[in-house]
C-alpha atoms as a PDB file:
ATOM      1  CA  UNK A   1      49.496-145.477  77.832  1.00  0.00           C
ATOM      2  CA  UNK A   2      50.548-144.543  74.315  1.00  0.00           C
ATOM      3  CA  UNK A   3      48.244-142.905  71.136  1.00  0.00           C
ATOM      4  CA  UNK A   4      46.471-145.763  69.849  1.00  0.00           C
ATOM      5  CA  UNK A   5      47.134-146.777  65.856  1.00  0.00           C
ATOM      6  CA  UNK A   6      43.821-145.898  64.567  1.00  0.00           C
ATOM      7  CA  UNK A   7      44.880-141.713  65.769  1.00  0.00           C
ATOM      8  CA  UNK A   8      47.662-141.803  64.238  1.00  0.00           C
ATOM      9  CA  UNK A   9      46.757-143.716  61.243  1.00  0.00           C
ATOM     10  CA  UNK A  10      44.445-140.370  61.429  1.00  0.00           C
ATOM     11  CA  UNK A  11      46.598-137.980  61.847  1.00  0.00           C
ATOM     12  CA  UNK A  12      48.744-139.438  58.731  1.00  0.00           C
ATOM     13  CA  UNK A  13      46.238-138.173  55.921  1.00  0.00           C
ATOM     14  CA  UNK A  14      46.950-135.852  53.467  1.00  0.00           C
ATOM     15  CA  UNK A  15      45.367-132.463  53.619  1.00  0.00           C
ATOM     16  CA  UNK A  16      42.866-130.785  51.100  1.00  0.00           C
ATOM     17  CA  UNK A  17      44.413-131.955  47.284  1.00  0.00           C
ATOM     18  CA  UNK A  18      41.567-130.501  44.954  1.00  0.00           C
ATOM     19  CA  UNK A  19      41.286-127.237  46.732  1.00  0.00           C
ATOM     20  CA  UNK A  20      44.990-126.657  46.973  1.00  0.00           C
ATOM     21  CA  UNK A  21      45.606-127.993  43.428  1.00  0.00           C
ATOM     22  CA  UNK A  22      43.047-125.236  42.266  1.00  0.00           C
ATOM     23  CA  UNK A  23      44.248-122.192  43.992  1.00  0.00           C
ATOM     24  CA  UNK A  24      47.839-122.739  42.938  1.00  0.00           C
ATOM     25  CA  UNK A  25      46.546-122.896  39.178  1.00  0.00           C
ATOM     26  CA  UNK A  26      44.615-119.914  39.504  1.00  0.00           C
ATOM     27  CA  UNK A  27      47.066-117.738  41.096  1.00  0.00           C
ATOM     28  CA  UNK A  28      49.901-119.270  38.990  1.00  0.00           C
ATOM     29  CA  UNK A  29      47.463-118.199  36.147  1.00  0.00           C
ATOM     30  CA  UNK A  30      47.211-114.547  37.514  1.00  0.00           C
ATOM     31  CA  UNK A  31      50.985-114.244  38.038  1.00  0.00           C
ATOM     32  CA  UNK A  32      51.777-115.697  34.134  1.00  0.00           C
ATOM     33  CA  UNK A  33      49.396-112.680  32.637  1.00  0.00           C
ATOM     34  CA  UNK A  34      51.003-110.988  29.405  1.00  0.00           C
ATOM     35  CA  UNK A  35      49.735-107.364  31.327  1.00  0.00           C
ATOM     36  CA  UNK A  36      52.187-107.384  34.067  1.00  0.00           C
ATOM     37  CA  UNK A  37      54.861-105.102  34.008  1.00  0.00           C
ATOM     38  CA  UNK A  38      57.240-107.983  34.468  1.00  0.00           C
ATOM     39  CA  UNK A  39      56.021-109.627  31.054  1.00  0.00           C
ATOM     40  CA  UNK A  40      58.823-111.071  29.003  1.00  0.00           C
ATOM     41  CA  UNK A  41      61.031-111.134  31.610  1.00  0.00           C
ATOM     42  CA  UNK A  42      62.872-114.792  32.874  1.00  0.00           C
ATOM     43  CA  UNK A  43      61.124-115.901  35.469  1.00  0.00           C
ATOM     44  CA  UNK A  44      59.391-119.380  37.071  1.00  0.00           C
ATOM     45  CA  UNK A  45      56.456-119.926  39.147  1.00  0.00           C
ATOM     46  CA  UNK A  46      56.444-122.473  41.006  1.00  0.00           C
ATOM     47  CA  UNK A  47      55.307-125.006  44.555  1.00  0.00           C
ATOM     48  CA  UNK A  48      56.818-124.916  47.551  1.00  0.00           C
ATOM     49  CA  UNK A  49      55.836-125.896  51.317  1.00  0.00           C
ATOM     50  CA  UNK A  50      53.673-128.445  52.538  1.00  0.00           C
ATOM     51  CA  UNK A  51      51.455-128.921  49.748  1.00  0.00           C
ATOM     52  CA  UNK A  52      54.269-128.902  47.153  1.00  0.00           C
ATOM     53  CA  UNK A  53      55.649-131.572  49.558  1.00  0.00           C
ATOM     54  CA  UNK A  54      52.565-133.815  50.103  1.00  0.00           C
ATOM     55  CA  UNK A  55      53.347-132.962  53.688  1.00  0.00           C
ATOM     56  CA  UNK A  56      50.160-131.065  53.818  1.00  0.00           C
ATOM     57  CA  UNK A  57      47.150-131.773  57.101  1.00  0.00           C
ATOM     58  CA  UNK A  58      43.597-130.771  56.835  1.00  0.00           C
ATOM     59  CA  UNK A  59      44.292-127.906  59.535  1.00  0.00           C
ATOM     60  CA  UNK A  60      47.301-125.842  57.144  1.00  0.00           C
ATOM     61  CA  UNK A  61      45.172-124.026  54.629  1.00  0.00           C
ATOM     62  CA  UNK A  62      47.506-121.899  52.841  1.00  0.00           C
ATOM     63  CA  UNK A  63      49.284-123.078  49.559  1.00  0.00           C
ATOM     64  CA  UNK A  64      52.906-121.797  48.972  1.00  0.00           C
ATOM     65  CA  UNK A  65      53.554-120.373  45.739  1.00  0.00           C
ATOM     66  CA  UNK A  66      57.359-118.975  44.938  1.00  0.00           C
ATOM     67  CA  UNK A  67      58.067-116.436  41.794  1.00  0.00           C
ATOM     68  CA  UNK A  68      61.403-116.161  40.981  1.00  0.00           C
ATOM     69  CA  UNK A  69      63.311-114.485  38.764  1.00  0.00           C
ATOM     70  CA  UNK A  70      65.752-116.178  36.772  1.00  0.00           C
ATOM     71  CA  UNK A  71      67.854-112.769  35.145  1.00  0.00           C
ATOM     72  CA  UNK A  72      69.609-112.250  37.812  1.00  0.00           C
ATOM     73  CA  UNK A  73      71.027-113.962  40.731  1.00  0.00           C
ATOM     74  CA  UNK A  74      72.314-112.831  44.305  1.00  0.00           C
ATOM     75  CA  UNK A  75      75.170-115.044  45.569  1.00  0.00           C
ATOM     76  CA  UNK A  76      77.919-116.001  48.284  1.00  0.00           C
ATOM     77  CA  UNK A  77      81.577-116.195  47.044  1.00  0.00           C
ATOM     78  CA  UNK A  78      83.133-116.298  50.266  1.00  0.00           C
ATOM     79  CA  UNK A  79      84.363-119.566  49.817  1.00  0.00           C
ATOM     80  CA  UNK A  80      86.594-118.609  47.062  1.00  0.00           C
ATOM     81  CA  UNK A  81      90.088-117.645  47.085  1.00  0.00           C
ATOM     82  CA  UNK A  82      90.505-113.391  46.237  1.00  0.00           C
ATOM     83  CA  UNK A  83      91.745-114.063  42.343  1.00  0.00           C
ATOM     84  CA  UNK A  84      88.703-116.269  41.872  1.00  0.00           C
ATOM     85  CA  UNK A  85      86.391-113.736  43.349  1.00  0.00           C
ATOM     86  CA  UNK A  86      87.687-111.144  41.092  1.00  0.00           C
ATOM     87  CA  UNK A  87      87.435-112.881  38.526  1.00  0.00           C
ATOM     88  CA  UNK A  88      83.864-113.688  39.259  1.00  0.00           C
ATOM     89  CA  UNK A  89      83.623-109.901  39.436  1.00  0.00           C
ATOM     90  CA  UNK A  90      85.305-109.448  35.686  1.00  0.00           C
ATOM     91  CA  UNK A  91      82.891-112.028  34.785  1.00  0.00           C
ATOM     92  CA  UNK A  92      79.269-111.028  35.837  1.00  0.00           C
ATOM     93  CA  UNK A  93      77.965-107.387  35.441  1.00  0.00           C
ATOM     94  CA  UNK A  94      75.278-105.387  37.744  1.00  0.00           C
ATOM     95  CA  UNK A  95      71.803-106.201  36.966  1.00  0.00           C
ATOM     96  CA  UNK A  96      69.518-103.242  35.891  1.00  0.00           C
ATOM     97  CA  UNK A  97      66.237-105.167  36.897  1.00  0.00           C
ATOM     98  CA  UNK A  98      66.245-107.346  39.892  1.00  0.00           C
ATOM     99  CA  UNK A  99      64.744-108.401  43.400  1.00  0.00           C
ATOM    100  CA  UNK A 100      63.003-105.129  44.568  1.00  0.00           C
ATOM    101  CA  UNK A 101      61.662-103.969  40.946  1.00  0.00           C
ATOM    102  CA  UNK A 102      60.087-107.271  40.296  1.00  0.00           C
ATOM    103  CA  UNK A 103      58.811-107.396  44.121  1.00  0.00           C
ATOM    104  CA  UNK A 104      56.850-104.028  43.245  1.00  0.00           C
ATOM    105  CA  UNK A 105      55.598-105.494  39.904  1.00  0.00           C
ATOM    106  CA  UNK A 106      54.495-108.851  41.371  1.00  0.00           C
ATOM    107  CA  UNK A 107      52.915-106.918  43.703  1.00  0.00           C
ATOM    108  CA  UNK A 108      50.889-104.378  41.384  1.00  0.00           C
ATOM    109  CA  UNK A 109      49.805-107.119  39.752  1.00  0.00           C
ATOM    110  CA  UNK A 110      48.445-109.090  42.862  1.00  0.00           C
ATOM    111  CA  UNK A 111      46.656-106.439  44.037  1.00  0.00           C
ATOM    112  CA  UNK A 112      45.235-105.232  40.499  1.00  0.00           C
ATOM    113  CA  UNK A 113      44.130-108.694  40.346  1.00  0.00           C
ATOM    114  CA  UNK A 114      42.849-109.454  44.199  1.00  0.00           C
ATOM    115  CA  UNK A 115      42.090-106.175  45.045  1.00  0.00           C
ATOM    116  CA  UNK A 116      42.063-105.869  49.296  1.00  0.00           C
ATOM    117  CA  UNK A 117      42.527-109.842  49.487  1.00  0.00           C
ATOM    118  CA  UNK A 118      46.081-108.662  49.211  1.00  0.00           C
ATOM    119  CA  UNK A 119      48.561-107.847  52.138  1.00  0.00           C
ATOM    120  CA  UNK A 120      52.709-107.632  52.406  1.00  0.00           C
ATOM    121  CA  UNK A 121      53.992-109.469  54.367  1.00  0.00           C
ATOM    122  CA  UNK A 122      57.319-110.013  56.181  1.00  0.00           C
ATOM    123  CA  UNK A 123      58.132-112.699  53.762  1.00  0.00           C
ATOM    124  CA  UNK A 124      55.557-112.854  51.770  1.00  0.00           C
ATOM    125  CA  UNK A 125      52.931-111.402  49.745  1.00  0.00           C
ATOM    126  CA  UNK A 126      49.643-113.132  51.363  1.00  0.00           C
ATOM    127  CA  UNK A 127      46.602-113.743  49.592  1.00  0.00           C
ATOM    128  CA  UNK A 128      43.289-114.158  51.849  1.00  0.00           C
ATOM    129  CA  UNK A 129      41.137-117.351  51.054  1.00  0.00           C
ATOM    130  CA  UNK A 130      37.789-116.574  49.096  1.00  0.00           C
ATOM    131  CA  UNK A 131      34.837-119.060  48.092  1.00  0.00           C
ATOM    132  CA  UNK A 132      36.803-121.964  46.814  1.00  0.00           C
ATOM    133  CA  UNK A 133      40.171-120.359  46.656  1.00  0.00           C
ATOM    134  CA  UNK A 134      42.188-121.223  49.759  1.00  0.00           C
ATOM    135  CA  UNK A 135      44.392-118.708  51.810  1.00  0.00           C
ATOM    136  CA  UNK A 136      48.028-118.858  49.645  1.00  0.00           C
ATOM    137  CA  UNK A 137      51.450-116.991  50.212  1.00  0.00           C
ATOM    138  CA  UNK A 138      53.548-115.756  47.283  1.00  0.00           C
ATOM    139  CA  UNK A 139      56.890-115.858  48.006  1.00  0.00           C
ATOM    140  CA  UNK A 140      59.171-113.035  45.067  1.00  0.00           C
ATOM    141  CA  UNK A 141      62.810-114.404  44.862  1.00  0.00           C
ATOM    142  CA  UNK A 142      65.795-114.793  42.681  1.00  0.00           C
ATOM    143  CA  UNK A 143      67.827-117.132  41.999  1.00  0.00           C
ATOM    144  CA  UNK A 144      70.800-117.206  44.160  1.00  0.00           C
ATOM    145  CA  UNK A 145      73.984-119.084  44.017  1.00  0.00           C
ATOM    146  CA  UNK A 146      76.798-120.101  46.501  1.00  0.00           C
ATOM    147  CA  UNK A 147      80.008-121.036  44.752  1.00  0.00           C
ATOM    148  CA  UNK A 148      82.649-123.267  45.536  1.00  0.00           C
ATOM    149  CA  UNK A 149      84.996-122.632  42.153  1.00  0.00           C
ATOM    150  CA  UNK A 150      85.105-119.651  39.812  1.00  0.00           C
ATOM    151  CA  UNK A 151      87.705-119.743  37.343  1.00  0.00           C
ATOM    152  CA  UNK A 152      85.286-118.547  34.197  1.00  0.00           C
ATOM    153  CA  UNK A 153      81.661-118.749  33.143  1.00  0.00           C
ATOM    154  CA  UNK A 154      82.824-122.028  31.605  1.00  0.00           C
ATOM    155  CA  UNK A 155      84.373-123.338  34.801  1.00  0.00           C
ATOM    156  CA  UNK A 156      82.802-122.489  37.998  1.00  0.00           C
ATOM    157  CA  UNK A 157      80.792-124.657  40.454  1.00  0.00           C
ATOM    158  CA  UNK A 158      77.958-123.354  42.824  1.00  0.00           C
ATOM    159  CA  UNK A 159      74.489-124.611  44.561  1.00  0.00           C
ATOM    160  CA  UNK A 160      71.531-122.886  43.485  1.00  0.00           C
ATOM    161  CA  UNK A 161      69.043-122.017  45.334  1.00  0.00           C
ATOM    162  CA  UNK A 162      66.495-118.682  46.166  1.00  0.00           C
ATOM    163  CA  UNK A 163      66.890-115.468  47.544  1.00  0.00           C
ATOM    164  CA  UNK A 164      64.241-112.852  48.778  1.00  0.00           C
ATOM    165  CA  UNK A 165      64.367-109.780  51.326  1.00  0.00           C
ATOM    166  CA  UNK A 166      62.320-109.580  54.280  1.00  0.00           C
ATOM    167  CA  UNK A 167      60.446-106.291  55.267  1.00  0.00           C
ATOM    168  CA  UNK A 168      63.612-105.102  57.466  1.00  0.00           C
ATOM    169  CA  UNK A 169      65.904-106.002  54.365  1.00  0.00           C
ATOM    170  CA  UNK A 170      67.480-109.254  55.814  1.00  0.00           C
ATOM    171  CA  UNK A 171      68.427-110.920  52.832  1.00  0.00           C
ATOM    172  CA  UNK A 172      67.236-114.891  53.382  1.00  0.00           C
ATOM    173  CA  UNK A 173      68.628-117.411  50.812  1.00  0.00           C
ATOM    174  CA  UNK A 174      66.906-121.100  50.854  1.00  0.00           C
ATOM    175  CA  UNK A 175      67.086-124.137  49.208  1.00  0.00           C
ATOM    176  CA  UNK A 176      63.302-125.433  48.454  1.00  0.00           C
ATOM    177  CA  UNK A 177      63.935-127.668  45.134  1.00  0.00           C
ATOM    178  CA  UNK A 178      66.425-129.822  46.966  1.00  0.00           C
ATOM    179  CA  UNK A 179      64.679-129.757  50.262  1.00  0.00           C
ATOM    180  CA  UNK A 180      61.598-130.978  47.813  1.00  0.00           C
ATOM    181  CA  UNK A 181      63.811-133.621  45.788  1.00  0.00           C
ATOM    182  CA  UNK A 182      65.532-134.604  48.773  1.00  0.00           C
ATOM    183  CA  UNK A 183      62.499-135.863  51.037  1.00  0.00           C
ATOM    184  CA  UNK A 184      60.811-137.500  47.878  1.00  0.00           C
ATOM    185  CA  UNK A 185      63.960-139.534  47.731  1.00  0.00           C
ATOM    186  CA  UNK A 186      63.552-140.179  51.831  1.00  0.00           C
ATOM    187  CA  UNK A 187      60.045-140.966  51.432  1.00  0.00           C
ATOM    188  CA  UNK A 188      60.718-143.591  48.891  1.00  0.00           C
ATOM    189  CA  UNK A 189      63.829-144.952  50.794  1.00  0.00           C
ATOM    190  CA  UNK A 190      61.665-145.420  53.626  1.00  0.00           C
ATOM    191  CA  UNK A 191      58.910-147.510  51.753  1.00  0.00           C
ATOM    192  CA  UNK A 192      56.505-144.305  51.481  1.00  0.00           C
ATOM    193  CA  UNK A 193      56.135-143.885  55.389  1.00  0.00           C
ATOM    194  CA  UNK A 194      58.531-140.433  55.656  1.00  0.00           C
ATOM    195  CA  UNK A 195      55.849-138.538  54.552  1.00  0.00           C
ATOM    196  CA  UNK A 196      52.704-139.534  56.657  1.00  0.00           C
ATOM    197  CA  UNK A 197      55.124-139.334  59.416  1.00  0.00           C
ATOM    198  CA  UNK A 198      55.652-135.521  59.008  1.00  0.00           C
ATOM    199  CA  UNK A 199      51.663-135.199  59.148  1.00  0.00           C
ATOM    200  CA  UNK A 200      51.558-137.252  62.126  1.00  0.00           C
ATOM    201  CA  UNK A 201      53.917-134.995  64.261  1.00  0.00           C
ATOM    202  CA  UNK A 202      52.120-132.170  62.638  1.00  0.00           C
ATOM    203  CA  UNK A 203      48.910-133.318  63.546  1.00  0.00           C
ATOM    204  CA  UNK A 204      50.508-133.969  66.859  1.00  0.00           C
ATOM    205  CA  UNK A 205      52.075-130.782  67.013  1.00  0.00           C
ATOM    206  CA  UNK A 206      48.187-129.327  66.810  1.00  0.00           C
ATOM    207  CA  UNK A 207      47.116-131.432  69.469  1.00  0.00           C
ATOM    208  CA  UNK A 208      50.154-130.130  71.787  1.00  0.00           C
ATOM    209  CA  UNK A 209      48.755-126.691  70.888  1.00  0.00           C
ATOM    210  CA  UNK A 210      45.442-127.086  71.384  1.00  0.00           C
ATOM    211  CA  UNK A 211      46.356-128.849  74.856  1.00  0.00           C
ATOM    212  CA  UNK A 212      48.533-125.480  75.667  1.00  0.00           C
ATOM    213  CA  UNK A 213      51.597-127.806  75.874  1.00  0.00           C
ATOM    214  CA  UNK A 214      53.658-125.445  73.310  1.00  0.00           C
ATOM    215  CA  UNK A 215      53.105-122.092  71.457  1.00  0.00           C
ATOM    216  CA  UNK A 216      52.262-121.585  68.337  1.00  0.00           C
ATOM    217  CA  UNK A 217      55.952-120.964  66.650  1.00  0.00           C
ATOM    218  CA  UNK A 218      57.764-123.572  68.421  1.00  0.00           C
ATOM    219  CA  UNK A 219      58.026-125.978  65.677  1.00  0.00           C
ATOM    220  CA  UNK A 220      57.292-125.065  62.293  1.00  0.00           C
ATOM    221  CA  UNK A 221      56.558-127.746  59.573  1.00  0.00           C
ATOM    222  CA  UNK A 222      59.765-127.253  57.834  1.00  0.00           C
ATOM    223  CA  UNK A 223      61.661-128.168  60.614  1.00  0.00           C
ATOM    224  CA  UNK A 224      59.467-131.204  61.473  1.00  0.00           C
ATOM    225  CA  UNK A 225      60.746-132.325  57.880  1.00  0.00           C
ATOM    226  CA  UNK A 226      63.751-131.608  58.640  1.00  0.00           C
ATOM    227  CA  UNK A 227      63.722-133.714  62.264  1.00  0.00           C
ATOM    228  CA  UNK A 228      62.793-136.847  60.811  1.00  0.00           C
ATOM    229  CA  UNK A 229      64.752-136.516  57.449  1.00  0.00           C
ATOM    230  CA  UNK A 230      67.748-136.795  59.637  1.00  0.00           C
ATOM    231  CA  UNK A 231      66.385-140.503  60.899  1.00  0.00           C
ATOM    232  CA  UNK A 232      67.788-143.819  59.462  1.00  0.00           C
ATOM    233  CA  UNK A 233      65.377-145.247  57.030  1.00  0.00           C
ATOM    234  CA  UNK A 234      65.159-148.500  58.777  1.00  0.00           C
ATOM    235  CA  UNK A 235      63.299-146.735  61.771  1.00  0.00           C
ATOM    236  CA  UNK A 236      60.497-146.371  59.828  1.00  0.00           C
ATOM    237  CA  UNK A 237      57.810-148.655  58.675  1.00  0.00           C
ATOM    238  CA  UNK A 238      55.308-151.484  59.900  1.00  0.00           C
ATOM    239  CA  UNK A 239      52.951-149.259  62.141  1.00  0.00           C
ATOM    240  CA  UNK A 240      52.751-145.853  62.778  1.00  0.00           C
ATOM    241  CA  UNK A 241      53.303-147.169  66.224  1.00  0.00           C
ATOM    242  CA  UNK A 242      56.009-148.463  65.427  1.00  0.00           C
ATOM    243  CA  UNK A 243      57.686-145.717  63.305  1.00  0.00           C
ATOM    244  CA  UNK A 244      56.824-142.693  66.029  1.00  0.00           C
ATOM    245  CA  UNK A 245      58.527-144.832  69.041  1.00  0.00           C
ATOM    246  CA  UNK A 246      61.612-145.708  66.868  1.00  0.00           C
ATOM    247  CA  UNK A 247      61.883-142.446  64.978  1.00  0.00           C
ATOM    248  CA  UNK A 248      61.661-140.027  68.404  1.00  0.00           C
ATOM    249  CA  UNK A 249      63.963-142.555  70.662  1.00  0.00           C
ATOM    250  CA  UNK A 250      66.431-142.338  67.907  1.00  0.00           C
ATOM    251  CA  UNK A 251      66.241-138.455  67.821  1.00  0.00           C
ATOM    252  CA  UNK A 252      66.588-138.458  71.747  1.00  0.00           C
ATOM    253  CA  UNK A 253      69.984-140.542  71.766  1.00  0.00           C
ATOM    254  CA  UNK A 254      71.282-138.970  68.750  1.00  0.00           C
ATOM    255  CA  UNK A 255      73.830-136.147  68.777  1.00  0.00           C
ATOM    256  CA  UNK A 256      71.581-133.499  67.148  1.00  0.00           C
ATOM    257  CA  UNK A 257      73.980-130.860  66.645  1.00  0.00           C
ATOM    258  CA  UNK A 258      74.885-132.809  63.569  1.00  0.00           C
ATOM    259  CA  UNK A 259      71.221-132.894  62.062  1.00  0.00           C
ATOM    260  CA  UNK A 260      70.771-131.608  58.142  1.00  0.00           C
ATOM    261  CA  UNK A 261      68.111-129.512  57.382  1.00  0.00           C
ATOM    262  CA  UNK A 262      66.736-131.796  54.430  1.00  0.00           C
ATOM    263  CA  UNK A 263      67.821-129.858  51.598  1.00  0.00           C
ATOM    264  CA  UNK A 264      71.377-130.759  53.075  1.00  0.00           C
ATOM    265  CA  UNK A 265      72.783-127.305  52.253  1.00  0.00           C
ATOM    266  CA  UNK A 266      72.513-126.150  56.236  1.00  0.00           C
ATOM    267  CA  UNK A 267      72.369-127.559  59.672  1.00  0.00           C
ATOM    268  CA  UNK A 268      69.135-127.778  61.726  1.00  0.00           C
ATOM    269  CA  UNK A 269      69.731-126.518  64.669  1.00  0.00           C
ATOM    270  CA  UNK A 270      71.857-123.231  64.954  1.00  0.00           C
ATOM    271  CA  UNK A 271      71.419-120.048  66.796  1.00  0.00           C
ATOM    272  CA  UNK A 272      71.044-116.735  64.553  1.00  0.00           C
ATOM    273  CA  UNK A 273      70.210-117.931  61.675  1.00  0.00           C
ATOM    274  CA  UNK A 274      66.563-117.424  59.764  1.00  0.00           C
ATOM    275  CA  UNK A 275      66.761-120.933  58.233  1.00  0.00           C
ATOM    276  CA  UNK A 276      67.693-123.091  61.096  1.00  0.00           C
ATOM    277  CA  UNK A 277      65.612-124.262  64.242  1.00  0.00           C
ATOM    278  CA  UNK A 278      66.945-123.623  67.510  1.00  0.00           C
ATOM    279  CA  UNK A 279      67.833-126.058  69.610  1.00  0.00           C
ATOM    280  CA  UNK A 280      65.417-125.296  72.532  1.00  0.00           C
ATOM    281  CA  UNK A 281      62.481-125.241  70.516  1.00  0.00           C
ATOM    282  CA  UNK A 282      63.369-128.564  69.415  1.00  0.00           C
ATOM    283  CA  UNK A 283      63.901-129.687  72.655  1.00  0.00           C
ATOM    284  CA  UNK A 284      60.622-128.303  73.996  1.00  0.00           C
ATOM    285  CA  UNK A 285      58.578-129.641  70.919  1.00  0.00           C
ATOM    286  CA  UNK A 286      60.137-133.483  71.815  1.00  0.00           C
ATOM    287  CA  UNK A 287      59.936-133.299  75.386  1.00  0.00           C
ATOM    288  CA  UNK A 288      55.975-132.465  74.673  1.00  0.00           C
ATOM    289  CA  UNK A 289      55.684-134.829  72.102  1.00  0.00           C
ATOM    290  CA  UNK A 290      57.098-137.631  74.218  1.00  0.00           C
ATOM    291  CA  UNK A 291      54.441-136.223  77.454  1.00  0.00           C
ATOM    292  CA  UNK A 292      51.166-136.689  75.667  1.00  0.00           C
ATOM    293  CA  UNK A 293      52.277-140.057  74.231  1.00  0.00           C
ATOM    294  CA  UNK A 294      52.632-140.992  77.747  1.00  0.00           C
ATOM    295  CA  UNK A 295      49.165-139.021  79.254  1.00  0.00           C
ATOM    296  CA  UNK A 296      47.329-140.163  76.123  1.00  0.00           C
END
C-alpha cells in the first residue's frame, strides 16, 4: 500500500495565514514602541521559521519573530591568517551596548507589554497565544559575521548572519535570511512543489507522532527543510506521489554526510553542534517515514 494522493495533497496546505500575519504585526508593533529602553538604537525586526518560510501546517501555531541588533556584531575570524586578525582587532572597538543589555530591554518591554503571557526561554523569549493572537517566540540577536579576508574596513569579506546566547551562555550563530532566500529560490527551481513538500513530511512527521512511531524532537522542521533542499530539482513535481517516492529514494541512496543545511553556510548532519541534525535522528525519522508509507 502507499498514502493515497488526496492525503497528501492534504497534508500539503499551508497553515493559518491571517492569524499568523496578525500576531507578527502586533508584536512587531509592541517591539518598535518609542518607550523602550532600546529606542533609537539600530536594530531590525523581523520573520523567521515556518511561517516566514510558507512552510507553515495547521498543527505549528507559533510565529517566529527575530530582533536583532544591528550596532554591534559578534564574529568568527578563525579563518584568517594572525596579521589579518590583528588587524581586524586595530580596526573594530568593544561595544558598550550589546547582546545581553538589549536581551534585558527587549525583555522589560515584553513583559510591560504582555504582562504573565511572557516566559524566558532557552532560546527564546515566548509569548503565550491569547484570543486571536497566536502563541509566538521572539528570538534577541545580533548580527554576527564570519570572515574570510580582513585587510581594512574597506577590504574585508565575511557572511552575515545572527547570533544569540542560550540560557547556559552557549553562544549559537545562524543563518535565517539565506536559509529563507535560499529555499524560495528551491521552491521556484522546482516549479513551486519544494515547499508543499516540507508540509507534507511535516504533516507526516505528526502522523508518525501521533502513531508513537518517533518522539517528539526527532526531526524538527528546520531540518525537514533542510532534507529535501539537498534533493535534485528534477525529483520533484507531477504528484505528490510522485515527488515523496522520488525525493525519499534519492535521500536513501545518497551519501548524506555531504547534505547542506539550506542556508548552505553548514552541513546537516554533524554531531555536537546546535545547528546541525544528527545523523540518527535522521535515520530514524526516514526509516519511519518509509514504514507508514508501506502500512498505510
Amino acid at each position: 500500500m502507499a498514502i493515497p494522493e488526496s492525503q497528501l495533497d492534504t497534508w500539503s496546505y499551508q497553515g493559518s495565514i491571517t492569524q499568523s500575519s496578525t500576531t507578527y504585526n502586533t508584536i512587531k508593533k509592541a517591539l518598535e514602541s518609542t518607550g523602550s529602553d532600546y529606542a533609537g538604537k539600530d536594530y531590525t525586526v523581523f520573520l523567521q521559521g515556518s511561517y516566514g518560510n510558507d512552510t507553515n501546517i495547521y498543527s505549528e501555531s507559533d510565529v517566529d519573530i527575530v530582533i536583532q541588533l544591528n550596532s554591534c556584531f559578534y564574529h568568527d575570524l578563525e579563518s584568517l591568517p594572525d596579521d589579518q586578525k590583528a588587524a581586524f582587532k586595530k580596526a573594530h572597538s568593544v561595544a558598550t551596548y550589546c547582546y545581553f543589555e538589549f536581551k534585558k530591554d527587549v525583555l522589560a518591554l515584553l513583559e510591560y507589554t504582555y504582562g504573565d503571557s511572557i516566559k524566558p526561554g532557552d532560546k527564546a523569549i515566548k509569548i503565550k497565544a491569547s484570543g486571536s493572537r497566536r502563541n509566538a517566540d521572539v528570538l534577541v540577536t545580533t548580527e554576527y559575521r564570519r570572515y574570510h579576508k580582513f585587510l581594512s574596513i574597506y577590504d574585508e569579506s565575511h557572511d552575515t548572519g545572527i547570533c544569540f546566547h542560550r540560557a547556559d551562555n552557549t553562544r549559537v550563530a545562524n543563518y535565517p535570511k539565506q536559509h529563507s532566500a535560499n529555499c524560495t529560490v528551491k521552491h521556484q527551481a522546482t516549479n513551486e512543489w519544494f515547499k508543499p513538500m516540507v508540509r507534507v513530511l511535516k504533516n507526516l512527521r505528526g502522523k508518525l507522532m501521533e502513531d508513537k512511531m518517533i518522539e517528539a524532537g526527532v526531526a524538527p522542521s528546520y531540518y525537514i527543510e533542510g532534507l529535501l533542499y539537498n534533493v535534485p530539482n528534477e525529483k520533484f513535481g507531477k504528484s505528490y506521489d510522485d515527488s515523496f517516492v522520488n525525493c525519499i529514494n534519492w535521500i536513501l541512496e545518497a551519501d548524506r554526510s555531504k547534505f547542506l543545511c539550506a542556508n548552505e553556510q553548514y552541513y546537516l548532519l554533524r554531531e555536537g553542534s546546535p545547528v546541525t541534525w544528527r545523523d540518527a535522528q535522521c535515520t530514524e525519522f526516514l526509516t519511519a517515514a518509509c514504514d507508514l508509507w508501506k502500512q498505510w
